[in-house]
PDB file of N, CA and C in Angstrom:
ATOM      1  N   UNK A   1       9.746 -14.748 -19.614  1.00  0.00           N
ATOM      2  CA  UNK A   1      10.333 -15.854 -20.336  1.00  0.00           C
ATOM      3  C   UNK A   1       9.342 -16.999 -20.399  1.00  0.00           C
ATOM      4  N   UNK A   2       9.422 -17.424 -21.429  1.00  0.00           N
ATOM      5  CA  UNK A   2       8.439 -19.053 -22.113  1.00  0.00           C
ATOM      6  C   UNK A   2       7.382 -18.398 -22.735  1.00  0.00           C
ATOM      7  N   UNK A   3       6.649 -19.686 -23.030  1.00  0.00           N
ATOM      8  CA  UNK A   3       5.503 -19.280 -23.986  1.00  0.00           C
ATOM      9  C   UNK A   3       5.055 -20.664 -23.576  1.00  0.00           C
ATOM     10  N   UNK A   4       3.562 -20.239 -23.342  1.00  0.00           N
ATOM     11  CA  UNK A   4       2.737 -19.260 -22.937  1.00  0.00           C
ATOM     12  C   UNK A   4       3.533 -19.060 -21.394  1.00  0.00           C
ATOM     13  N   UNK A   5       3.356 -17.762 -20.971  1.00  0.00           N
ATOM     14  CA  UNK A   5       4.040 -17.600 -20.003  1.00  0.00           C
ATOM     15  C   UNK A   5       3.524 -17.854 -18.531  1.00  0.00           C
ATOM     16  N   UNK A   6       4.041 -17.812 -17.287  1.00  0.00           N
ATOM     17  CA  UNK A   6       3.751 -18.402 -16.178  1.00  0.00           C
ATOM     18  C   UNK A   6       2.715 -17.500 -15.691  1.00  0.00           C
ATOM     19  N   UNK A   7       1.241 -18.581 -14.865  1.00  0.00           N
ATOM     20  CA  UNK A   7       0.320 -17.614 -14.651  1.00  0.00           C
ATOM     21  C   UNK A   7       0.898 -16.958 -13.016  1.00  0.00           C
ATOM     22  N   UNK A   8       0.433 -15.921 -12.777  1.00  0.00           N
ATOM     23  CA  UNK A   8       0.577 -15.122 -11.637  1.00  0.00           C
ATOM     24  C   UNK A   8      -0.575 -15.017 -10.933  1.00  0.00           C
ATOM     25  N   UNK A   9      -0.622 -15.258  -9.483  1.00  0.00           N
ATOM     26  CA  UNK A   9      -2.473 -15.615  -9.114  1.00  0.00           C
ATOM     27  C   UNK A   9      -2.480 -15.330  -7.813  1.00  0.00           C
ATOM     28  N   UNK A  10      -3.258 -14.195  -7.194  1.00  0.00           N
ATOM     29  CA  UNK A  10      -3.608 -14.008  -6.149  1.00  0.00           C
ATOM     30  C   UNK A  10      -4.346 -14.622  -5.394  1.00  0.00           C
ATOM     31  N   UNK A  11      -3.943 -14.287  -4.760  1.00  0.00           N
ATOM     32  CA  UNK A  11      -5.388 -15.541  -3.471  1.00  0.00           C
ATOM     33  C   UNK A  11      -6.166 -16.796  -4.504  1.00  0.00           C
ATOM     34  N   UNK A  12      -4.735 -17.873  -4.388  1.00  0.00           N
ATOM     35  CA  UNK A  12      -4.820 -18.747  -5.077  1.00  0.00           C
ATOM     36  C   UNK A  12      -5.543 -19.687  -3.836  1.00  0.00           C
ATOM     37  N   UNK A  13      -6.711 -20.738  -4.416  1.00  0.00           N
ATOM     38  CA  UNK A  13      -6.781 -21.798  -3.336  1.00  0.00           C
ATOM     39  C   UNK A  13      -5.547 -22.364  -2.891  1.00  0.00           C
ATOM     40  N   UNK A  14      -5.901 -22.556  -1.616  1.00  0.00           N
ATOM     41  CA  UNK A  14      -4.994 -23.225  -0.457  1.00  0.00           C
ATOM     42  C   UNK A  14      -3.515 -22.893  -0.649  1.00  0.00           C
ATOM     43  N   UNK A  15      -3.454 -21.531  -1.231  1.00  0.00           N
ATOM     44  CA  UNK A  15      -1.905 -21.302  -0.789  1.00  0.00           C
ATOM     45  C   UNK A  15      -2.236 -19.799   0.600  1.00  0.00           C
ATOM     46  N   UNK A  16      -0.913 -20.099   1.070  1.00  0.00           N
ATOM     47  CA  UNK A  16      -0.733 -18.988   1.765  1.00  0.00           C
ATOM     48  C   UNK A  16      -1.222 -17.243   1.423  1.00  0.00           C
ATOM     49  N   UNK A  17      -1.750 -16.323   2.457  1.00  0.00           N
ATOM     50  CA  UNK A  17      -2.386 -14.920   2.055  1.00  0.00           C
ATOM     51  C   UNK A  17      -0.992 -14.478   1.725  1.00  0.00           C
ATOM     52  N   UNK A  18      -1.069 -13.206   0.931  1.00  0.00           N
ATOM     53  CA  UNK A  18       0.151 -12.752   0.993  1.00  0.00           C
ATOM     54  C   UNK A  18       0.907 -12.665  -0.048  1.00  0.00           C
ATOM     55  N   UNK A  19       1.600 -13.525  -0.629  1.00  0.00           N
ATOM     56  CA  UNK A  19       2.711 -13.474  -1.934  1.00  0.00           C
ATOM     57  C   UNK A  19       2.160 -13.968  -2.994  1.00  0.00           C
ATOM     58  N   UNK A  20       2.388 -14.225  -4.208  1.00  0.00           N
ATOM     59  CA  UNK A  20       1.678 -14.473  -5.421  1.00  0.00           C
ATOM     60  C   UNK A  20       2.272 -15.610  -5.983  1.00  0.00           C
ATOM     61  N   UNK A  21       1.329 -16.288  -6.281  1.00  0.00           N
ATOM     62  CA  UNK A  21       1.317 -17.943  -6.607  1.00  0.00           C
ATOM     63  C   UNK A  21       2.133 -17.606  -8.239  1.00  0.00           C
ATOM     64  N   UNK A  22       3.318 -18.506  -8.688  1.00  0.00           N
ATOM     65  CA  UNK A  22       3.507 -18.667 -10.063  1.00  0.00           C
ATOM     66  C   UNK A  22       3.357 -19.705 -10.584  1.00  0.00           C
ATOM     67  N   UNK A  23       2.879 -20.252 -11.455  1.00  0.00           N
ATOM     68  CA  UNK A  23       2.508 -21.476 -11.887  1.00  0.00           C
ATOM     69  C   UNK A  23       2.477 -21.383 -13.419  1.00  0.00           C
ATOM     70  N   UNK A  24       3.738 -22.522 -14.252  1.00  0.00           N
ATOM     71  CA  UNK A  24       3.814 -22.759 -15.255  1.00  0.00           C
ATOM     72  C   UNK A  24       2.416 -23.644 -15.727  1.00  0.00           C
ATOM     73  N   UNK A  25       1.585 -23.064 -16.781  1.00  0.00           N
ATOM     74  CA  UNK A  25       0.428 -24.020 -17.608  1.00  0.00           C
ATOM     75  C   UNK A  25       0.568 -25.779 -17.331  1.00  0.00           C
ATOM     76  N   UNK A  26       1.624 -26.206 -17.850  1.00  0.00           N
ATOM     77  CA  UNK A  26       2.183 -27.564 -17.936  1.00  0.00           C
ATOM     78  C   UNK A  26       2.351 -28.091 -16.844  1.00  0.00           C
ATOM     79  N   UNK A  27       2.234 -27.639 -15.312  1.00  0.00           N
ATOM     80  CA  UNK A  27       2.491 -28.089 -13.879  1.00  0.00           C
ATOM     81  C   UNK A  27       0.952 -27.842 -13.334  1.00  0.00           C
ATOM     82  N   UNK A  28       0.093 -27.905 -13.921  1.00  0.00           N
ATOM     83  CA  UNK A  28      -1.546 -27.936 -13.269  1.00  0.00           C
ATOM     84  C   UNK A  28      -1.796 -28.783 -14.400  1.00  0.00           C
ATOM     85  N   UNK A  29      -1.685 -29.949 -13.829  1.00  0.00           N
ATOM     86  CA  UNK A  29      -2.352 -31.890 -14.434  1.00  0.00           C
ATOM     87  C   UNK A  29      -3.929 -31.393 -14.105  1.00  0.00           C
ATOM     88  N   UNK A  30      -4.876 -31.871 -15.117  1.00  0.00           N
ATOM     89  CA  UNK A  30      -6.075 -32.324 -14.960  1.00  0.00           C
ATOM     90  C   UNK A  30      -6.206 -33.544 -13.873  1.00  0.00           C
ATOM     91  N   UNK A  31      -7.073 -33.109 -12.706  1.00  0.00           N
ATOM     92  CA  UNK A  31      -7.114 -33.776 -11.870  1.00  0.00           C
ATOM     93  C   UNK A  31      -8.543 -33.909 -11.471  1.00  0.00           C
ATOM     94  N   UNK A  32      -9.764 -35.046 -12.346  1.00  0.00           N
ATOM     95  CA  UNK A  32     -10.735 -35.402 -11.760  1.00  0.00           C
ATOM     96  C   UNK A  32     -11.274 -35.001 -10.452  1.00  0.00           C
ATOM     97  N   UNK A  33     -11.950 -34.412  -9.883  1.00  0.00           N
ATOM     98  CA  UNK A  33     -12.897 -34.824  -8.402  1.00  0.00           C
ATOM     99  C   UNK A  33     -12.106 -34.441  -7.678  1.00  0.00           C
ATOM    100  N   UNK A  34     -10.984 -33.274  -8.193  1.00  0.00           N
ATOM    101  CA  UNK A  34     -10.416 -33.003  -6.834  1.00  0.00           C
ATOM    102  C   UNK A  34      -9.424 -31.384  -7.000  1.00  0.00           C
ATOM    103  N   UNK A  35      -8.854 -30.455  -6.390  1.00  0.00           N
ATOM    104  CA  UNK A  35      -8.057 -29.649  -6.661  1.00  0.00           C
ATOM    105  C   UNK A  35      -8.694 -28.474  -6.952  1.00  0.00           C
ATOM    106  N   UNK A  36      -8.460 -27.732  -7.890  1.00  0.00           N
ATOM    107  CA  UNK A  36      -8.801 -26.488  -7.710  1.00  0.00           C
ATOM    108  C   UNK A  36     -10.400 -26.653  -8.927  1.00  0.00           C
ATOM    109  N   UNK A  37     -11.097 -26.390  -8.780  1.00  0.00           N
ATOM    110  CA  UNK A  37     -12.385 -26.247  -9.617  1.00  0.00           C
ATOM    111  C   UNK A  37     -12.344 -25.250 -10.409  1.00  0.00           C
ATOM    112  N   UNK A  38     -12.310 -25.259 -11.992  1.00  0.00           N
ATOM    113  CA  UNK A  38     -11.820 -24.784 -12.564  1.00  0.00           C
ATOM    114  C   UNK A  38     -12.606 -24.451 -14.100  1.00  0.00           C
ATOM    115  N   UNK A  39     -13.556 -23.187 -14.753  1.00  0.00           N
ATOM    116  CA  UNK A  39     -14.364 -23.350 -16.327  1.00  0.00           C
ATOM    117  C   UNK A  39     -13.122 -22.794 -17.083  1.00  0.00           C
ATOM    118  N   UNK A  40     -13.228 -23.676 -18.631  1.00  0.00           N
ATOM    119  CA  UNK A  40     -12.678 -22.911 -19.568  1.00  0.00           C
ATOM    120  C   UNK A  40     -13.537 -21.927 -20.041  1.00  0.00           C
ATOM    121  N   UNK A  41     -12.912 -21.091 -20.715  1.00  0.00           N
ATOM    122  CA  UNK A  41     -13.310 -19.871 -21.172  1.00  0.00           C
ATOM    123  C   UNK A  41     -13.301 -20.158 -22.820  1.00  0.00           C
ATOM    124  N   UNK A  42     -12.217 -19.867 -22.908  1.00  0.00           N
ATOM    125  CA  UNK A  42     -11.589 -20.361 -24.459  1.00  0.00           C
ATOM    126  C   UNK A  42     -10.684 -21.544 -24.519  1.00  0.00           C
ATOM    127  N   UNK A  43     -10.240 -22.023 -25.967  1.00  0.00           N
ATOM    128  CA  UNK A  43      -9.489 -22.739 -26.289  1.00  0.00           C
ATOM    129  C   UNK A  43      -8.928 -22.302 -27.619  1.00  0.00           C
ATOM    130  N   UNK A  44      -7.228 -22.444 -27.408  1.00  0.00           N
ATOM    131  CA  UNK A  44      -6.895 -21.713 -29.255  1.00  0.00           C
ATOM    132  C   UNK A  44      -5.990 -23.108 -29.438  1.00  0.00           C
ATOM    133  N   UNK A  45      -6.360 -23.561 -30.785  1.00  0.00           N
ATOM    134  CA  UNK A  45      -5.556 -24.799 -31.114  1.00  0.00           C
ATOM    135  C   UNK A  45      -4.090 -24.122 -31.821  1.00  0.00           C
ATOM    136  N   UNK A  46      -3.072 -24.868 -31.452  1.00  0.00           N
ATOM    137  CA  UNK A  46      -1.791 -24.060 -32.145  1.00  0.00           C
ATOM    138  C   UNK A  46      -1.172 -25.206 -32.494  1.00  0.00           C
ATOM    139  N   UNK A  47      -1.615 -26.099 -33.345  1.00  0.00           N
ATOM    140  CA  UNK A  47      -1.091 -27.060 -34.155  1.00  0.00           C
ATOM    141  C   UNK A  47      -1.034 -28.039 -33.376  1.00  0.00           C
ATOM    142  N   UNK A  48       0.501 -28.375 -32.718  1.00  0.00           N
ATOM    143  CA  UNK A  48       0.665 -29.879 -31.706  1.00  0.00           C
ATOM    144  C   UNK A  48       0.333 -29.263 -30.520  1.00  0.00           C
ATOM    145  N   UNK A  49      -0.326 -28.176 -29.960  1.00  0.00           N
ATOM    146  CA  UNK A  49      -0.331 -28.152 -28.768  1.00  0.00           C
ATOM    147  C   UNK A  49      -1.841 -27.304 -28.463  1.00  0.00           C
ATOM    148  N   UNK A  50      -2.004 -27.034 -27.729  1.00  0.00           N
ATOM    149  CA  UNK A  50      -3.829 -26.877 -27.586  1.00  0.00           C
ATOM    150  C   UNK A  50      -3.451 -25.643 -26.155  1.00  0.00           C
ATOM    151  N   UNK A  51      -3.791 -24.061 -26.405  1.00  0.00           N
ATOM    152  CA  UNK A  51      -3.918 -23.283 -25.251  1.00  0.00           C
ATOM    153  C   UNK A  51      -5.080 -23.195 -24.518  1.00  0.00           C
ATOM    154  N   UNK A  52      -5.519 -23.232 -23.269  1.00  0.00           N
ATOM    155  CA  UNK A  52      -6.876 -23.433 -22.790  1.00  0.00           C
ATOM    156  C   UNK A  52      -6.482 -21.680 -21.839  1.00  0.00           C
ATOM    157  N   UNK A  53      -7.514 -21.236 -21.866  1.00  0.00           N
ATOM    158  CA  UNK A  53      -7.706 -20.212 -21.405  1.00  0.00           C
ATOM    159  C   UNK A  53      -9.137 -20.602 -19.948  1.00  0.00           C
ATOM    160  N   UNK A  54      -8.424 -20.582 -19.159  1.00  0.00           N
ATOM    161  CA  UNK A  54      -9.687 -20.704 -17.820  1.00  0.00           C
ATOM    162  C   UNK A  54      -9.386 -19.699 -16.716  1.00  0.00           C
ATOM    163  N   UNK A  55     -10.623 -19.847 -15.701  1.00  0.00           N
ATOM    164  CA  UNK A  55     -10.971 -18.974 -14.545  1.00  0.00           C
ATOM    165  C   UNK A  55     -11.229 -19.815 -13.860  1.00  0.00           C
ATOM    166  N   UNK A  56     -10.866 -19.968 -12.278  1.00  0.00           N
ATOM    167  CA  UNK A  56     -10.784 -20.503 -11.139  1.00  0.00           C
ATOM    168  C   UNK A  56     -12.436 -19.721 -10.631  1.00  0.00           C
ATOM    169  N   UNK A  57     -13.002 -21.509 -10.494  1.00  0.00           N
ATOM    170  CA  UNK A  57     -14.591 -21.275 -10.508  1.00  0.00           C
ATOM    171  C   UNK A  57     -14.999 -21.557  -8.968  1.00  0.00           C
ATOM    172  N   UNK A  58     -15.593 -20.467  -8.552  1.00  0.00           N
ATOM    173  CA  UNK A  58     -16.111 -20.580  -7.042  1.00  0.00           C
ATOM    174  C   UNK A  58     -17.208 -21.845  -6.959  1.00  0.00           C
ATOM    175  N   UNK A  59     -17.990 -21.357  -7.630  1.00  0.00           N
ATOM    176  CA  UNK A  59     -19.257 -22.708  -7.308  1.00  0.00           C
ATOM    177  C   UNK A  59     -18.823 -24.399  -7.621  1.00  0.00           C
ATOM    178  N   UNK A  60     -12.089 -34.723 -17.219  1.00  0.00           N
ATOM    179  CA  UNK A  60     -12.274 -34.041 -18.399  1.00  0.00           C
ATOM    180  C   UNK A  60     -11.220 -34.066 -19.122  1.00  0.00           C
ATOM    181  N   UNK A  61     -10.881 -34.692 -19.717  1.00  0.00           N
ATOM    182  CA  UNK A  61      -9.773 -35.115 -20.469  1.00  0.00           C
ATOM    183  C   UNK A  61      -9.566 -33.865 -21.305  1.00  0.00           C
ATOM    184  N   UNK A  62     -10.680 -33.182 -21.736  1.00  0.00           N
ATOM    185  CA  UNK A  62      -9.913 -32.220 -22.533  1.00  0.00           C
ATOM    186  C   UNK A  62     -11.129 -31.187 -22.972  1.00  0.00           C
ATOM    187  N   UNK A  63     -10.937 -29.939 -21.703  1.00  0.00           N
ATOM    188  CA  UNK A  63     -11.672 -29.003 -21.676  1.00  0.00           C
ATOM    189  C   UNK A  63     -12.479 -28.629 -22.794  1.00  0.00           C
ATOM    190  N   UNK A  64     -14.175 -27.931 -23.023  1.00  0.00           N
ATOM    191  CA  UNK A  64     -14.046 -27.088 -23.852  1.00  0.00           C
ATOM    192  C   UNK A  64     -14.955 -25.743 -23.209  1.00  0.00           C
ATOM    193  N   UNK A  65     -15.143 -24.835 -24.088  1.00  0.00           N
ATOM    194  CA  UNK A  65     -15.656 -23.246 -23.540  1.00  0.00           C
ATOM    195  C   UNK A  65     -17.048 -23.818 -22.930  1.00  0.00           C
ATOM    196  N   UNK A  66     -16.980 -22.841 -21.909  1.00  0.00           N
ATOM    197  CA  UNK A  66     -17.976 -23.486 -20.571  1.00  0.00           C
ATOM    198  C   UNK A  66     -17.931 -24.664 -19.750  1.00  0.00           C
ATOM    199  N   UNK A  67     -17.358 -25.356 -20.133  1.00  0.00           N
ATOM    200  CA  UNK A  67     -17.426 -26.804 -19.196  1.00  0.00           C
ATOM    201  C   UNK A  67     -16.379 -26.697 -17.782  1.00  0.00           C
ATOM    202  N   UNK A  68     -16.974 -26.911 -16.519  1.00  0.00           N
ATOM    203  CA  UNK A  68     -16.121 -26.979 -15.674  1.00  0.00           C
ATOM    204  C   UNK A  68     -15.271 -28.272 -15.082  1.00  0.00           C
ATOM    205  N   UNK A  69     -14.501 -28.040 -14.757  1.00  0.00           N
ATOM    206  CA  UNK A  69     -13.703 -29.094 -14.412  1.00  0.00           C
ATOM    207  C   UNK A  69     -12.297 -29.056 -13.458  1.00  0.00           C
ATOM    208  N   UNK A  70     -11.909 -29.851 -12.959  1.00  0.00           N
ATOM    209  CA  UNK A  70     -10.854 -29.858 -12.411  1.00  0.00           C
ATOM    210  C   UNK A  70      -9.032 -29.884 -12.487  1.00  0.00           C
ATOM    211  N   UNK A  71      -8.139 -29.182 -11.381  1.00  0.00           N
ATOM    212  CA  UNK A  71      -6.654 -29.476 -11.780  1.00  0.00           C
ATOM    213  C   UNK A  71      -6.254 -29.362 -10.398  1.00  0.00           C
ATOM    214  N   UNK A  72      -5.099 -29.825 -10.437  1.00  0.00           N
ATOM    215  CA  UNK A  72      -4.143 -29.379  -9.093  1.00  0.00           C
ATOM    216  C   UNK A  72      -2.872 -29.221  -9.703  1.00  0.00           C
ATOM    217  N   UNK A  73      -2.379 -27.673  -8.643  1.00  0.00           N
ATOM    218  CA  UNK A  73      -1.022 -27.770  -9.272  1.00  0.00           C
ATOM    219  C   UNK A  73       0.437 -28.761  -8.777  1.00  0.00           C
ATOM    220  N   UNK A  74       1.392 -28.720  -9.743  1.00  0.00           N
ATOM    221  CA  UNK A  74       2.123 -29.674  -8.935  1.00  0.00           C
ATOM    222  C   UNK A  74       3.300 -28.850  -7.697  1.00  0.00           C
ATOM    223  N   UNK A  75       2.983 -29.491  -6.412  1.00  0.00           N
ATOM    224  CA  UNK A  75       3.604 -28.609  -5.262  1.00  0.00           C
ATOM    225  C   UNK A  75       5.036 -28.410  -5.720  1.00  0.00           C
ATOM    226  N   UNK A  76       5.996 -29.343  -6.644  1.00  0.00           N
ATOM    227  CA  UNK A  76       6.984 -29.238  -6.732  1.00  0.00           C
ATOM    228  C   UNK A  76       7.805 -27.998  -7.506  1.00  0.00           C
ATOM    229  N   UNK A  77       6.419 -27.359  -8.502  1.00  0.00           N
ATOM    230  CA  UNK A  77       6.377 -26.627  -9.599  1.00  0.00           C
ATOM    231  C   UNK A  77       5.831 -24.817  -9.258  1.00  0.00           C
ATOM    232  N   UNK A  78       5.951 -25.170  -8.064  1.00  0.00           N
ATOM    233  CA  UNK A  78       5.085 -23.727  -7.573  1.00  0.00           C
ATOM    234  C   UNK A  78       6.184 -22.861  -7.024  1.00  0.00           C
ATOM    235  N   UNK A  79       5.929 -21.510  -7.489  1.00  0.00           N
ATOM    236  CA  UNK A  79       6.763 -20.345  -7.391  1.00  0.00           C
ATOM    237  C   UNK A  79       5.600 -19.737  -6.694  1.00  0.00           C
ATOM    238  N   UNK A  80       6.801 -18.922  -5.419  1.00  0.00           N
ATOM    239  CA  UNK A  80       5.801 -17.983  -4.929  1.00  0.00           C
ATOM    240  C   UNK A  80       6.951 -16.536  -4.882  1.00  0.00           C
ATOM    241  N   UNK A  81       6.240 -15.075  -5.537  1.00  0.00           N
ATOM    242  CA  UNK A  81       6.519 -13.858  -5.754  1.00  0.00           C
ATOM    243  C   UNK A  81       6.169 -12.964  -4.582  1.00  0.00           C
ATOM    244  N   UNK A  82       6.934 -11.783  -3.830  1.00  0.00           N
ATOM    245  CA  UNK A  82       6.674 -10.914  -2.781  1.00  0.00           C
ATOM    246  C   UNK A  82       5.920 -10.011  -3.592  1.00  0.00           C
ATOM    247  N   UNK A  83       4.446  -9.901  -3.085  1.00  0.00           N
ATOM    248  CA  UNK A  83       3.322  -8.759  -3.368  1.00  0.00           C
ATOM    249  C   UNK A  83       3.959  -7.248  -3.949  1.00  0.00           C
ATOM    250  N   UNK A  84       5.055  -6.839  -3.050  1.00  0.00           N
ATOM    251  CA  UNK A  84       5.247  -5.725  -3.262  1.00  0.00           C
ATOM    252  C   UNK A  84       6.954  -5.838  -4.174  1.00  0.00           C
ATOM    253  N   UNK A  85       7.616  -6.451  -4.392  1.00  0.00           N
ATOM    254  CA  UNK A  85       8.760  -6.237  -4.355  1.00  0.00           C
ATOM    255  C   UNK A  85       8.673  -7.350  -6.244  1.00  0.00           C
ATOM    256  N   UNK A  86       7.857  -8.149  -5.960  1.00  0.00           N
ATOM    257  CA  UNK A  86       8.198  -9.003  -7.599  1.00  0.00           C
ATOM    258  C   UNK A  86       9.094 -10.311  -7.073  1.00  0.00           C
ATOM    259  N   UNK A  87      10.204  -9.827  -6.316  1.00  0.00           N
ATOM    260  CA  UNK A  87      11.320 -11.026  -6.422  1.00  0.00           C
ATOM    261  C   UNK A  87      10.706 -12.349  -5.836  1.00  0.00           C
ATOM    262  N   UNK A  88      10.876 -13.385  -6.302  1.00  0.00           N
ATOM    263  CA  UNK A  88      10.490 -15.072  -5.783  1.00  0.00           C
ATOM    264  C   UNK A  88      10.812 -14.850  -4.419  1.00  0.00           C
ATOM    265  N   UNK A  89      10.533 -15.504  -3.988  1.00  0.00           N
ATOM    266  CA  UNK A  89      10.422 -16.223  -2.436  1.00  0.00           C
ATOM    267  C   UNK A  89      11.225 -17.494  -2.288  1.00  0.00           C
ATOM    268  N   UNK A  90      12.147 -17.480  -1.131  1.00  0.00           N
ATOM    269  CA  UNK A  90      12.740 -18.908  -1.280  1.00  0.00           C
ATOM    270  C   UNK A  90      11.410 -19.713  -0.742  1.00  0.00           C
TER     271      UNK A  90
END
C-alpha cells in the first residue's frame, strides 16, 4: 500500500541487528551534517512531486545523480518487520 511504497532496509544504520527497518520516503527529512550519509542515484520528476532514488553511502536542499548528502529518519515514523515471519514488530 502507497505510492511510492515503504522502503524495507536491512542493517539499517543505528537500528537494532535483526528485524527490518520500514520507512515511508516522506519520514527521512534532509538533514545537513548529520544522520544517515546518503548518494542519489536517480531522480524522476512526476509533476508536483520529485522521486529520488538513493543508496545508503559508506564513505542539500535538493539532491541530484551522484551528489552525496544527508537524512535522518523520523524515530516516530519507523516500522520495524520480523526477518523471518514479515509481521511488524510492536
Amino acid at each position: 500500500m502507497g505510492s511510492p511504497p515503504m522502503n524495507l532496509l536491512r542493517h539499517a544504520p543505528g537500528t537494532p541487528a535483526g528485524p527490518i527497518l520500514g520507512l515511508r520516503p516522506e519520514h527521512l527529512p534532509l538533514t545537513p551534517g548529520e544522520g544517515w550519509s546518503l548518494q542519489a542515484d536517480t531522480v524522476e520528476l512526476l509533476g508536483a512531486e520529485r522521486l529520488e532514488h538513493v543508496r545508503l553511502d559508506e564513505a542539500v536542499a535538493s539532491p541530484v545523480p551522484g551528489q552525496h548528502f544527508s537524512a535522518s529518519p523520523r524515530p516516530d515514523c519507523v516500522h520495524y518487520f520480523d526477518l523471518h515471519t514479515g509481521l511488524r514488530l510492536p
